[in-house]
PDB file of N, CA and C in Angstrom:
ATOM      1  N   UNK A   1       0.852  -1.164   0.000  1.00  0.00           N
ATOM      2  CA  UNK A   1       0.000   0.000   0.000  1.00  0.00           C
ATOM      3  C   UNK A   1       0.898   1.226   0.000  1.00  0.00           C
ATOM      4  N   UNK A   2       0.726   2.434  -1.098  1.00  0.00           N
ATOM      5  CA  UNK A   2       1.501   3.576  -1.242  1.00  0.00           C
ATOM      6  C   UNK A   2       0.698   4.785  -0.389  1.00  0.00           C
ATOM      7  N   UNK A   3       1.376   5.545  -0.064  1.00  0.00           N
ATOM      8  CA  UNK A   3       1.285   6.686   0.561  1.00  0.00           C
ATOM      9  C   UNK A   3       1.358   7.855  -0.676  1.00  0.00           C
ATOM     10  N   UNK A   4       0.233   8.580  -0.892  1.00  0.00           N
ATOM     11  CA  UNK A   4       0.391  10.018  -1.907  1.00  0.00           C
ATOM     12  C   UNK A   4      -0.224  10.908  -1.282  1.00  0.00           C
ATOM     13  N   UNK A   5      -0.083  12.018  -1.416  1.00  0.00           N
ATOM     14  CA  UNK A   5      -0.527  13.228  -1.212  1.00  0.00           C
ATOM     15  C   UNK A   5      -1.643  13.731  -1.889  1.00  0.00           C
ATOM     16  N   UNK A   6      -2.727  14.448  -1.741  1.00  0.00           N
ATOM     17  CA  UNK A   6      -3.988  14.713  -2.018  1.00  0.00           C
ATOM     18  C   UNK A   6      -3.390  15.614  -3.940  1.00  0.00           C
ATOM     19  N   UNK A   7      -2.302  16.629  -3.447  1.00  0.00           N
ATOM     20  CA  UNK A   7      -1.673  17.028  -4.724  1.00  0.00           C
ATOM     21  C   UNK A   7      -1.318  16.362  -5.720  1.00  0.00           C
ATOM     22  N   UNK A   8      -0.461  15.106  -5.463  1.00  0.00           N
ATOM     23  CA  UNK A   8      -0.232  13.898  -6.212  1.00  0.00           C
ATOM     24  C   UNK A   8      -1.133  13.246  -6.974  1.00  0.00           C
ATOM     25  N   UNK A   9      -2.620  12.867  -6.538  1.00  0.00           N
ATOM     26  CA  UNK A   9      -3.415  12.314  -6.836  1.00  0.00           C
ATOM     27  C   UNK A   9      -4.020  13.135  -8.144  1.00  0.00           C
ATOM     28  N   UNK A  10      -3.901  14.610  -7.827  1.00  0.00           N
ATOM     29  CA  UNK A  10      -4.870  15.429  -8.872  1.00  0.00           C
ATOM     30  C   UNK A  10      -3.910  15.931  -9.199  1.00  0.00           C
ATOM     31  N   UNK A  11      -2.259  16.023  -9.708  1.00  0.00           N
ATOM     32  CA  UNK A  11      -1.836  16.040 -10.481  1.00  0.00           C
ATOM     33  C   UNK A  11      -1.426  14.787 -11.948  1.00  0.00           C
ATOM     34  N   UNK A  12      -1.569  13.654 -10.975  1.00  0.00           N
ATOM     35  CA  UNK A  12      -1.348  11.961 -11.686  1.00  0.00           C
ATOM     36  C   UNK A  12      -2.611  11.211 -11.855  1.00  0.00           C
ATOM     37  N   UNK A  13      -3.747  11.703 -11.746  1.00  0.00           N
ATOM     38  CA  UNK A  13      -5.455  10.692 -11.294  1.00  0.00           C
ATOM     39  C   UNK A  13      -5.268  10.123 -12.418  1.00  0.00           C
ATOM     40  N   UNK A  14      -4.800   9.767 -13.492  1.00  0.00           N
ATOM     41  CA  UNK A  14      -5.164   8.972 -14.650  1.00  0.00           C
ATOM     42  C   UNK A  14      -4.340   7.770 -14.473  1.00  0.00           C
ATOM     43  N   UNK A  15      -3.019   7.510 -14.046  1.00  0.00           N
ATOM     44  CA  UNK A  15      -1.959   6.867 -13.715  1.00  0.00           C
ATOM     45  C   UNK A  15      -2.369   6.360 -11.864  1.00  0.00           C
ATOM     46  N   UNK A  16      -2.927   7.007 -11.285  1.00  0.00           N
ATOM     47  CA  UNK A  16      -3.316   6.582 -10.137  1.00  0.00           C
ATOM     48  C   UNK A  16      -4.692   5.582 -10.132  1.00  0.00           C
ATOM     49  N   UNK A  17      -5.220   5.996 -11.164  1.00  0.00           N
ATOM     50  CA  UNK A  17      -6.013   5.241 -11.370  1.00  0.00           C
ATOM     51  C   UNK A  17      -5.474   3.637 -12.137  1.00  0.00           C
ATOM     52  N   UNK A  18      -5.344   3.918 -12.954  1.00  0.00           N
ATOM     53  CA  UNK A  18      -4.683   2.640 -13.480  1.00  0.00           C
ATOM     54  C   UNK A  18      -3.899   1.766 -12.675  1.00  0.00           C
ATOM     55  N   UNK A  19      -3.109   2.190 -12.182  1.00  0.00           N
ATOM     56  CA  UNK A  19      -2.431   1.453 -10.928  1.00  0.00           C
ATOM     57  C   UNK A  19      -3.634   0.825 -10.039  1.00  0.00           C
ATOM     58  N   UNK A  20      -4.413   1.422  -9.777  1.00  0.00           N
ATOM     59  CA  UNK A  20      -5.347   1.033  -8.530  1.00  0.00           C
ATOM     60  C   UNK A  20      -6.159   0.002  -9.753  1.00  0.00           C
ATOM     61  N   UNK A  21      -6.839   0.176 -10.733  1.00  0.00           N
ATOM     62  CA  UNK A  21      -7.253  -1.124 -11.991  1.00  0.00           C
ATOM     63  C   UNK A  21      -5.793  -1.825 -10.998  1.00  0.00           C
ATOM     64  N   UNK A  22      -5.070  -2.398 -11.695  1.00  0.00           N
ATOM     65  CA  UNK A  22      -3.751  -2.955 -11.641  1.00  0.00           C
ATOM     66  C   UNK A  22      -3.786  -3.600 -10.101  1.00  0.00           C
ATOM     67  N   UNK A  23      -4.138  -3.124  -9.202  1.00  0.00           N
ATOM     68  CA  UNK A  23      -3.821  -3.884  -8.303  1.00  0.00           C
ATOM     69  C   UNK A  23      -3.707  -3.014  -6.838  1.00  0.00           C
ATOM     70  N   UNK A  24      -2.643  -1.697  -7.407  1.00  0.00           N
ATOM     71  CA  UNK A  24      -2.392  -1.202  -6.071  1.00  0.00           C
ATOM     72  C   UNK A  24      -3.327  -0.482  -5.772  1.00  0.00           C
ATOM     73  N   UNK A  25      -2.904  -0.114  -3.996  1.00  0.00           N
ATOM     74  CA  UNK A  25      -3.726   0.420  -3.255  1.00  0.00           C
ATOM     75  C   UNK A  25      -3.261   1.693  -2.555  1.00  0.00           C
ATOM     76  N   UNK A  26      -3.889   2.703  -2.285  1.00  0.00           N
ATOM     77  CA  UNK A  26      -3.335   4.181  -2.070  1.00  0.00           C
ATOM     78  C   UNK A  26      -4.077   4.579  -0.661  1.00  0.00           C
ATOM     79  N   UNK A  27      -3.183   4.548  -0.086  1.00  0.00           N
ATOM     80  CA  UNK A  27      -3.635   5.715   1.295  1.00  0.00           C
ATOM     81  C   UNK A  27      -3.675   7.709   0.732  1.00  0.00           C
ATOM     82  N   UNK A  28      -4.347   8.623   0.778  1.00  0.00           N
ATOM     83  CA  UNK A  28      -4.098   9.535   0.739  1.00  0.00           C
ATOM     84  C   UNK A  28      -4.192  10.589   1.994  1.00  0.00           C
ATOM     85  N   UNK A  29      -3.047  11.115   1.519  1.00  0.00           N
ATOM     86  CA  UNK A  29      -3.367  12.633   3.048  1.00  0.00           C
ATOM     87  C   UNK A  29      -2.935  14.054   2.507  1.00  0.00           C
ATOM     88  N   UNK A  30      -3.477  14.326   3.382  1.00  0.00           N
ATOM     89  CA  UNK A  30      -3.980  15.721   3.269  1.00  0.00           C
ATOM     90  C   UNK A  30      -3.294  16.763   4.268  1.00  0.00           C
ATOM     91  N   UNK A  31      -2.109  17.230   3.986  1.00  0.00           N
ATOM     92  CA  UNK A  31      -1.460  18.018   5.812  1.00  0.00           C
ATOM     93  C   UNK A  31      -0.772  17.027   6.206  1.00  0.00           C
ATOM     94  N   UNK A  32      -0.312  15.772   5.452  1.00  0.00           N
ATOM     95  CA  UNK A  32      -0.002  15.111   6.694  1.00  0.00           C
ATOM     96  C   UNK A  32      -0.549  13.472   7.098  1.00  0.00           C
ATOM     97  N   UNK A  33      -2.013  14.334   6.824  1.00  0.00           N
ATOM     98  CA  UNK A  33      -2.867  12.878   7.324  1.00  0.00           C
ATOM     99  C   UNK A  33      -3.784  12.332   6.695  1.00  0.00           C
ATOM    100  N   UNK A  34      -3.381  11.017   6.549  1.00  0.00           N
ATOM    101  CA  UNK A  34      -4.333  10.048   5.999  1.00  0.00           C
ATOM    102  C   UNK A  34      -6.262  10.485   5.653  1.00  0.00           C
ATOM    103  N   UNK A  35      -6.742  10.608   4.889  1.00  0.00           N
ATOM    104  CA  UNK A  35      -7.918  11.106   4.632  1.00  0.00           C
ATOM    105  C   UNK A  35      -8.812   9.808   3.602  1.00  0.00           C
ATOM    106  N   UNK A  36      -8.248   9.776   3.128  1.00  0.00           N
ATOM    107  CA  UNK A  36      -8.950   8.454   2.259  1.00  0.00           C
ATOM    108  C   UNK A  36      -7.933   7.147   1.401  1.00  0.00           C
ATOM    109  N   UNK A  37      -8.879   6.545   1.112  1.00  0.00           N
ATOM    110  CA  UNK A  37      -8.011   5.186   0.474  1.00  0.00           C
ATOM    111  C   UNK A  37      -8.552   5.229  -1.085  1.00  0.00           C
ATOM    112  N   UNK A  38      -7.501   4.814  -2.395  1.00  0.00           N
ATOM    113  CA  UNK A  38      -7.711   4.460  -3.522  1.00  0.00           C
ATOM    114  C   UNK A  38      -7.626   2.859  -3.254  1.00  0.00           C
ATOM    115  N   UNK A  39      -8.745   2.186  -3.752  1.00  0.00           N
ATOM    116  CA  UNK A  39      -8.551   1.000  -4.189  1.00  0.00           C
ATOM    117  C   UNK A  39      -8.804  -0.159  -4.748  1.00  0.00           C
ATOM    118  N   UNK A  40      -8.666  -0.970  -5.795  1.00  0.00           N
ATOM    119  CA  UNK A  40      -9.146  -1.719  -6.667  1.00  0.00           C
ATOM    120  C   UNK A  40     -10.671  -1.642  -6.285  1.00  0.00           C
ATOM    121  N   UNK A  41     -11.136  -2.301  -7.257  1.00  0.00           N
ATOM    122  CA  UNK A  41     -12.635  -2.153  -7.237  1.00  0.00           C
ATOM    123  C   UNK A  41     -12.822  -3.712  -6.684  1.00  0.00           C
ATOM    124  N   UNK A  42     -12.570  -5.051  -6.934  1.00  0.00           N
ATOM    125  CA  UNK A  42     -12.253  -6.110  -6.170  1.00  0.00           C
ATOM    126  C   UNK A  42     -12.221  -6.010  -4.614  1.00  0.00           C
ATOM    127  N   UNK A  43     -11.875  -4.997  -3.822  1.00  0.00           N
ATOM    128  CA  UNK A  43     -10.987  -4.769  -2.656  1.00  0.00           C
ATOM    129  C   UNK A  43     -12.344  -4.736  -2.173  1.00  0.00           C
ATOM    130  N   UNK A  44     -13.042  -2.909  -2.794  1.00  0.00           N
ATOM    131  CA  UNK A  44     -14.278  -2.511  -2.113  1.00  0.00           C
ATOM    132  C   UNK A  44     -15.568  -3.716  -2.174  1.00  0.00           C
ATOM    133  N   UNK A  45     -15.251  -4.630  -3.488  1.00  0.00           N
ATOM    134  CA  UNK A  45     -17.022  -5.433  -3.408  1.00  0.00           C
ATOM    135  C   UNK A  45     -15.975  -6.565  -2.304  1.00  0.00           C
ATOM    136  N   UNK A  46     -15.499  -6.855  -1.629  1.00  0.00           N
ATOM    137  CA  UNK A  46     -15.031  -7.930  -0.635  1.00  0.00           C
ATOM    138  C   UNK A  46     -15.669  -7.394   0.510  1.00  0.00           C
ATOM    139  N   UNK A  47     -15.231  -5.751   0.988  1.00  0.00           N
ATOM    140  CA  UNK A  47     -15.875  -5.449   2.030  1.00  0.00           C
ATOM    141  C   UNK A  47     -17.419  -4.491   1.800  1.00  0.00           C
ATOM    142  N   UNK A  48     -17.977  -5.208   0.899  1.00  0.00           N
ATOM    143  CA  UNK A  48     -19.766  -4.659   0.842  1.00  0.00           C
ATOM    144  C   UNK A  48     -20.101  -5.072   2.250  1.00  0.00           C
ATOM    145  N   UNK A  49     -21.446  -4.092   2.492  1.00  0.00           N
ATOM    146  CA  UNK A  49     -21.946  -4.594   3.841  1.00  0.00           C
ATOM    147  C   UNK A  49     -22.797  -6.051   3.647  1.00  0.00           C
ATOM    148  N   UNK A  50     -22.899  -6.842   2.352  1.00  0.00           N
ATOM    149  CA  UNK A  50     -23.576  -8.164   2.491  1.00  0.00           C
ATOM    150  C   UNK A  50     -22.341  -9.194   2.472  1.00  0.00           C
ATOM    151  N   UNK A  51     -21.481  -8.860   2.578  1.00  0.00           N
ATOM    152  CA  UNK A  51     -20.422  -9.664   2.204  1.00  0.00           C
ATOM    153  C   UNK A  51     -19.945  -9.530   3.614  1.00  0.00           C
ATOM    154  N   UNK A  52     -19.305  -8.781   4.428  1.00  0.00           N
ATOM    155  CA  UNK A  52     -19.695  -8.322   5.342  1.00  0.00           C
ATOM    156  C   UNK A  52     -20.073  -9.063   6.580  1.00  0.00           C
ATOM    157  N   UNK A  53     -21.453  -8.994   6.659  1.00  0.00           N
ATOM    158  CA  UNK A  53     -22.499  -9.932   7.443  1.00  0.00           C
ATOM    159  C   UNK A  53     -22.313 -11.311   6.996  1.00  0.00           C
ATOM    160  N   UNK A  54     -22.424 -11.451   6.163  1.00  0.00           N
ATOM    161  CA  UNK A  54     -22.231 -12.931   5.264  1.00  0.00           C
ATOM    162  C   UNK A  54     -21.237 -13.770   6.377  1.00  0.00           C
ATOM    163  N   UNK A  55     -19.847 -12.850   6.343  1.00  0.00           N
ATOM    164  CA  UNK A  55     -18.401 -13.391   6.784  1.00  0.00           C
ATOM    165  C   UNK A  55     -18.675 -13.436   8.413  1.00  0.00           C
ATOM    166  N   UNK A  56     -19.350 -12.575   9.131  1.00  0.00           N
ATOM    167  CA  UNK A  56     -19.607 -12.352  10.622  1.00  0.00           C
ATOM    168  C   UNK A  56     -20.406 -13.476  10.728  1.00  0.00           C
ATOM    169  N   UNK A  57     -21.723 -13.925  10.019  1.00  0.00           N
ATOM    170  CA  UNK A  57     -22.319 -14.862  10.307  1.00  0.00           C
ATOM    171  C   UNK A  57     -21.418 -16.180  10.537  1.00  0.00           C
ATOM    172  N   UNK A  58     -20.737 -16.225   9.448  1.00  0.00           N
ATOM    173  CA  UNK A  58     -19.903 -17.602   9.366  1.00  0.00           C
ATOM    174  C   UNK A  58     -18.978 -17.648  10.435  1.00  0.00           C
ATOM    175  N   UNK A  59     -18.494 -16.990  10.636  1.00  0.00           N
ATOM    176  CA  UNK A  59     -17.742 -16.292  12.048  1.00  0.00           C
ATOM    177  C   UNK A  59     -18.754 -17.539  13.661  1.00  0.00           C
ATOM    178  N   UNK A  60     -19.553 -16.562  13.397  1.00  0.00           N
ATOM    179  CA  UNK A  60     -20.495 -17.306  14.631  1.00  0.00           C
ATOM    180  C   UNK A  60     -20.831 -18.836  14.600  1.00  0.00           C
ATOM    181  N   UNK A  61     -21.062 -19.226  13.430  1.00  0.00           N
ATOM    182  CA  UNK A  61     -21.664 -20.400  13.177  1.00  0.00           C
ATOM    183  C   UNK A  61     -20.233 -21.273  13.422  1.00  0.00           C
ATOM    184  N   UNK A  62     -19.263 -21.102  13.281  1.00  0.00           N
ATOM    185  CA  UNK A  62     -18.044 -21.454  13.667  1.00  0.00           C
ATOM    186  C   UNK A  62     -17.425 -21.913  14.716  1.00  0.00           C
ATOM    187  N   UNK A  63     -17.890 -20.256  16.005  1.00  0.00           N
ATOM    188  CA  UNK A  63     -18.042 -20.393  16.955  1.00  0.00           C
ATOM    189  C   UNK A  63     -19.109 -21.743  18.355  1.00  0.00           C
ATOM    190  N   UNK A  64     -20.207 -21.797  17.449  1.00  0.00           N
ATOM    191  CA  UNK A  64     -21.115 -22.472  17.682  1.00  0.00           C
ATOM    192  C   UNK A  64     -20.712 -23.894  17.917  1.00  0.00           C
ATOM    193  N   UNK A  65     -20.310 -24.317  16.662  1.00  0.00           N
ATOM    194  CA  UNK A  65     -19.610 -25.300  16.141  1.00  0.00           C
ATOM    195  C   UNK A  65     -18.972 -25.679  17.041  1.00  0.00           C
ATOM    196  N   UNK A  66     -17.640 -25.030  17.530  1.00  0.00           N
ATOM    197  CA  UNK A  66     -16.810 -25.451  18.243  1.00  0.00           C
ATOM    198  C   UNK A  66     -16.547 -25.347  19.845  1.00  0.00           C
ATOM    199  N   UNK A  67     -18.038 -24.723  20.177  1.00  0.00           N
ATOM    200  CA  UNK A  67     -18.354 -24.639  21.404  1.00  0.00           C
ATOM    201  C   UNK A  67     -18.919 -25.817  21.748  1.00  0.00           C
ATOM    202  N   UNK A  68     -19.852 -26.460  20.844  1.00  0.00           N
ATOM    203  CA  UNK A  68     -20.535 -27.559  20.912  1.00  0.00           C
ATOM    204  C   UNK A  68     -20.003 -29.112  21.230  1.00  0.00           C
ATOM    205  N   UNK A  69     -18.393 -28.773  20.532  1.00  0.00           N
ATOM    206  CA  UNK A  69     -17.710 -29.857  20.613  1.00  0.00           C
ATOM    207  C   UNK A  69     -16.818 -29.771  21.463  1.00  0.00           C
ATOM    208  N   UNK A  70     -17.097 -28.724  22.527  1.00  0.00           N
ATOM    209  CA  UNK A  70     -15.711 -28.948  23.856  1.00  0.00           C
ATOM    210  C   UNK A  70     -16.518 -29.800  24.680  1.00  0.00           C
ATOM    211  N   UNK A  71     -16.088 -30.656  25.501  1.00  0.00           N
ATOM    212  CA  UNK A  71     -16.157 -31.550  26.575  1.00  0.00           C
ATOM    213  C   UNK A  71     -16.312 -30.557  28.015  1.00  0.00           C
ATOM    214  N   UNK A  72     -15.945 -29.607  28.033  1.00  0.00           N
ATOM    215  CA  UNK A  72     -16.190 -29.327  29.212  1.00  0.00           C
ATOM    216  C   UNK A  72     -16.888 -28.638  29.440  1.00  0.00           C
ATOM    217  N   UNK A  73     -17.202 -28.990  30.556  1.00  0.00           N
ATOM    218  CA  UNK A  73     -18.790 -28.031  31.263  1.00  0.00           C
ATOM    219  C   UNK A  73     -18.836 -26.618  30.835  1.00  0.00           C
ATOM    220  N   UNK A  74     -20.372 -25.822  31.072  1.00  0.00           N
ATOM    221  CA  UNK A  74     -19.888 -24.689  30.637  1.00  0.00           C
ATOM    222  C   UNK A  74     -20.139 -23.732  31.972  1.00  0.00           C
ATOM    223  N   UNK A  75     -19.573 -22.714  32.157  1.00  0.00           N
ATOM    224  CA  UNK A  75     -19.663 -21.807  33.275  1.00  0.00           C
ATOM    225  C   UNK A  75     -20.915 -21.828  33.283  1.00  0.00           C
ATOM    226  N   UNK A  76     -21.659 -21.378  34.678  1.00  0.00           N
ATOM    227  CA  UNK A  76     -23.026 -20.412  35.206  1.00  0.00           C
ATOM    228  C   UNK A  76     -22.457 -18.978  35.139  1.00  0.00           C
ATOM    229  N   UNK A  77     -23.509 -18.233  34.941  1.00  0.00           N
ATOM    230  CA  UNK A  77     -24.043 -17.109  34.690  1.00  0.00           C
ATOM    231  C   UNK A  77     -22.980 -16.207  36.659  1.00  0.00           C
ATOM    232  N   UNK A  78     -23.519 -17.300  36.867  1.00  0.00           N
ATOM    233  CA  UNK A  78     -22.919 -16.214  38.974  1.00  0.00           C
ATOM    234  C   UNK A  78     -21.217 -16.805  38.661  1.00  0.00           C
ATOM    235  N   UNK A  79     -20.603 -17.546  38.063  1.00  0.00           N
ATOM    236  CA  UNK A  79     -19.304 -17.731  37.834  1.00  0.00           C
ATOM    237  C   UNK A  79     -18.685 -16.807  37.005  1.00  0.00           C
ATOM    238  N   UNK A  80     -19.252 -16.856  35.955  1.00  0.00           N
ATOM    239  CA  UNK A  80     -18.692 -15.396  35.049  1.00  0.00           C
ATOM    240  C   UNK A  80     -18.835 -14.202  35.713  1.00  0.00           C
ATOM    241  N   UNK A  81     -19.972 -13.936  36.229  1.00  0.00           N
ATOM    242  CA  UNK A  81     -19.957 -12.702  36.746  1.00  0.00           C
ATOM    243  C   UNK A  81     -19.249 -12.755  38.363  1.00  0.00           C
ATOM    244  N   UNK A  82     -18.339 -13.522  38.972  1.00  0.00           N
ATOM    245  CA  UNK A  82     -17.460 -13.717  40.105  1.00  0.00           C
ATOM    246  C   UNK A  82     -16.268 -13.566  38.996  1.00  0.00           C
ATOM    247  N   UNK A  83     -15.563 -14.142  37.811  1.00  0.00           N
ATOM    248  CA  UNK A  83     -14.771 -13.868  37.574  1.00  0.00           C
ATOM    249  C   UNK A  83     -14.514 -12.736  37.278  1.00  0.00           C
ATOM    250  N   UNK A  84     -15.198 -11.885  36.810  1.00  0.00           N
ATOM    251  CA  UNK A  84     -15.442 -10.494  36.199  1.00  0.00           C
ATOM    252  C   UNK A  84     -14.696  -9.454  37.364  1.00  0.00           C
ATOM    253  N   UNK A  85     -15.509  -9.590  38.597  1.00  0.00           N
ATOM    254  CA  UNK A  85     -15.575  -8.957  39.061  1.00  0.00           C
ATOM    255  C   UNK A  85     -14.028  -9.285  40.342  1.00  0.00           C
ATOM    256  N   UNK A  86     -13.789 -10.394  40.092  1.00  0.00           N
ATOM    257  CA  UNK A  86     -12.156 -11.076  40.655  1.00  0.00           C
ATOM    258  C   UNK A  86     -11.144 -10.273  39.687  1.00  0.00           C
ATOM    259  N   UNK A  87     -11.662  -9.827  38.250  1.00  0.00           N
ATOM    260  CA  UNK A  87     -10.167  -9.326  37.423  1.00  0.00           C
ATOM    261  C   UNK A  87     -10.257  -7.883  37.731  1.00  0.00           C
ATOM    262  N   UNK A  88     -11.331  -7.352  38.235  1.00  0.00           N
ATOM    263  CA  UNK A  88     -11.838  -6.347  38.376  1.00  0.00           C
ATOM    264  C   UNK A  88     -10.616  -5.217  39.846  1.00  0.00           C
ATOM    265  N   UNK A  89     -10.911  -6.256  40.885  1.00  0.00           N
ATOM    266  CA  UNK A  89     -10.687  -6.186  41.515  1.00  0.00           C
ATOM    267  C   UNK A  89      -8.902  -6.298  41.679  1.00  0.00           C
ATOM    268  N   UNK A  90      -8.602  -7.106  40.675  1.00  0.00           N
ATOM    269  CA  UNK A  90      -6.807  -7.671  40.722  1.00  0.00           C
ATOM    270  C   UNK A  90      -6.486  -6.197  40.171  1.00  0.00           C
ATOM    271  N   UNK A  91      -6.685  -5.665  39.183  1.00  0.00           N
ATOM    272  CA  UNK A  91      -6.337  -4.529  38.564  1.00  0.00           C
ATOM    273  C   UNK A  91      -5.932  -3.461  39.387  1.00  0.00           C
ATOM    274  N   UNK A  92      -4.676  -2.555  39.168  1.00  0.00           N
ATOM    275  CA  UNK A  92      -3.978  -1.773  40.049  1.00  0.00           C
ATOM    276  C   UNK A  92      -4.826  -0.665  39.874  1.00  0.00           C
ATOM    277  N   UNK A  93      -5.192   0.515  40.440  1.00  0.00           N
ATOM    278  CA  UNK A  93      -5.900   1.885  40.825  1.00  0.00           C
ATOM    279  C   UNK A  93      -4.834   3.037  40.549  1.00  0.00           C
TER     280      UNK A  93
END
């Protein structure tokens, strides 16, 4: 991922563009600081918001999965909330 300047971009946008077709990917800033990203068009439909959810779901169902298949007991509700409040408590002030 390249670093350009907001000047860069709107002096080169035809070549910045093509590059970004091509593959690469552009941080831009402005002063200094990062303000937006150039990047393939591939890049942006990966992170659509249905694609997105899609991947979080599978995420969980995963989770599920492999909760299902541990052997060991699972905490109560007054155990978690004793541990909580045990890390709570260990923590320096």
């Amino acid at each position: 991922m390249r670093t350009i300047t907001a000047l860069e971009v709107r002096a080169k946008f035809g070549r910045v563009l093509d590059e970004a077709a091509a593959g690469e990917r552009f941080i831009v800033e402005r002063a200094g600081m990062p303000v937006a990203a150039i990047v393939p068009l591939r890049d942006l439909e990966a992170v659509g918001p249905e694609r997105v959810r899609a991947r979080r779901l599978a995420a969980v169902d995963e989770l599920v999965r492999i909760r299902a298949a541990d052997p060991r007991p699972r905490p109560s509700r007054d155990e978690i909330v004793g541990w909580i409040r045990e890390g709570r408590e260990e923590r320096p002030r």
